[in-house]
Protein backbone atom coordinates (compact mmCIF):
# COMPACT_ATOMS: atom_id res chain seq x y z
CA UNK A 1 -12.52 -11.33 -29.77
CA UNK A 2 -9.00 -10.36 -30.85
CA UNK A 3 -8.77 -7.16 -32.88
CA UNK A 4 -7.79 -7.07 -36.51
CA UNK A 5 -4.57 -5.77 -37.67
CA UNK A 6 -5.07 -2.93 -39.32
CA UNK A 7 -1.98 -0.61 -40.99
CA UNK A 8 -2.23 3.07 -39.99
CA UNK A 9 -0.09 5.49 -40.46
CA UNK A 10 -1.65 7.34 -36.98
CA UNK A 11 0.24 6.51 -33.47
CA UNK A 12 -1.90 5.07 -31.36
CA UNK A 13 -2.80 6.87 -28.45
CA UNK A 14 -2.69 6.40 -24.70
CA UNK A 15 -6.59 6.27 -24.15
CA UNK A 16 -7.05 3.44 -27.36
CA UNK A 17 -4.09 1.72 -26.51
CA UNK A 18 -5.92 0.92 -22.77
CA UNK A 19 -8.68 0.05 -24.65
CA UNK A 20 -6.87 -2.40 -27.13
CA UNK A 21 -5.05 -3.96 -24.43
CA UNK A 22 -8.35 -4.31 -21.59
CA UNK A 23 -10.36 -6.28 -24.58
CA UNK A 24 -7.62 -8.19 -25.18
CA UNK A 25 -6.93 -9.04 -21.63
CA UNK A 26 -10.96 -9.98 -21.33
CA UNK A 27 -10.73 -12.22 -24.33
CA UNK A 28 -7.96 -14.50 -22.60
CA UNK A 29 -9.86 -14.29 -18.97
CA UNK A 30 -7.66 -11.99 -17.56
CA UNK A 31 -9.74 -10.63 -15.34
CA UNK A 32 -7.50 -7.60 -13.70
CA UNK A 33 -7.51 -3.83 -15.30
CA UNK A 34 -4.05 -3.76 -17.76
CA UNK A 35 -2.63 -0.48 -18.40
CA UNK A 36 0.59 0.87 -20.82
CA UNK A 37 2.55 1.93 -17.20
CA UNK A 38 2.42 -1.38 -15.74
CA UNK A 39 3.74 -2.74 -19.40
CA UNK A 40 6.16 -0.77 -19.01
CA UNK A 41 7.02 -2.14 -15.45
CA UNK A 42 7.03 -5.62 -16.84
CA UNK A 43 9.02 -4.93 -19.66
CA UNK A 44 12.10 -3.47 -17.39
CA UNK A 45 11.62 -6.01 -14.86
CA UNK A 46 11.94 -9.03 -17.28
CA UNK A 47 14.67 -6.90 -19.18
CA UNK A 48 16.54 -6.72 -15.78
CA UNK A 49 15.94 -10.30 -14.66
CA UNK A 50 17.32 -11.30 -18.21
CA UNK A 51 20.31 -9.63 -17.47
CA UNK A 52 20.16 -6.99 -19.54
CA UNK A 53 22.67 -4.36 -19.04
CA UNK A 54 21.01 -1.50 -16.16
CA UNK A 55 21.58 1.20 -17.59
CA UNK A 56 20.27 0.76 -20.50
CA UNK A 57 17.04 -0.14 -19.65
CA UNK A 58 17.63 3.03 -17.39
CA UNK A 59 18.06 5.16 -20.64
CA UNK A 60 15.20 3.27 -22.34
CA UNK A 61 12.89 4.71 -19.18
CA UNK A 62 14.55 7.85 -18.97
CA UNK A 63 15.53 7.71 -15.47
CA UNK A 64 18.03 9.86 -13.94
CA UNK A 65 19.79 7.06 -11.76
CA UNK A 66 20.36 3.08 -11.86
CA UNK A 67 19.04 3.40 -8.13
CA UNK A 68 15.32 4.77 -9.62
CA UNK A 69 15.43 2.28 -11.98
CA UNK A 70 16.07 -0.48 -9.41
CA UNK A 71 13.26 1.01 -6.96
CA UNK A 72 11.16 1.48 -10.30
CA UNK A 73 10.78 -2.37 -10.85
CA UNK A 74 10.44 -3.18 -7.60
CA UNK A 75 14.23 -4.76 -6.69
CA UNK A 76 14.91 -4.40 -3.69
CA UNK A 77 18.32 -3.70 -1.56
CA UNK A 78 18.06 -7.62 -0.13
CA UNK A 79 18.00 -8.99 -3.36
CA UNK A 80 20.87 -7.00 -4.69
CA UNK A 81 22.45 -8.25 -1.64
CA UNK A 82 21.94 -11.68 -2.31
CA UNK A 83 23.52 -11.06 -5.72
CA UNK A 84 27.02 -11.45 -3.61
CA UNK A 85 25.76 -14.12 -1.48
CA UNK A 86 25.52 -16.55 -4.49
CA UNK A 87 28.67 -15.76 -6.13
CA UNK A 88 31.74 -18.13 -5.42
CA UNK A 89 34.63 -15.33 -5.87
């Protein structure tokens, strides 16, 4: 059962927002424990693989370096490498 909408002008916090997301999760059959880090993850990952400019998803995390970014997501030195493999320059 989705959750209703309800306006609030209260953040919601860490511990309800695992909660939220784990119901959710159930009510589509998703059977795997969802937490806010690994939406997080996604969200620079797909935000990378979109092309999205690096460093600023590397701002939007607060990392100190494109490089902990890149580890961060999980890229890893062969695919950057295959970045110049594919290009016809």
């Amino acid at each position: 059962m989705l959750l209703p909408y309800r306006k609030s002008s209260k953040a919601v916090g860490k511990e309800q927002a695992y909660r939220i997301l784990n119901s959710t999760a159930r009510t589509v059959r998703i059977k795997n424990t969802i937490g806010t880090h690994i939406l997080r993850k996604t969200f620079a990952y797909h935000a990378y693989k979109s092309g999205h400019n690096l460093s600023m998803i590397q701002n939007l995390l607060n990392h100190s370096a494109p490089s902990v970014t890149l580890r961060y997501i999980g890229i890893t030195k062969e695919e950057m490498d295959n970045i110049f493999l594919t290009l016809n320059l």
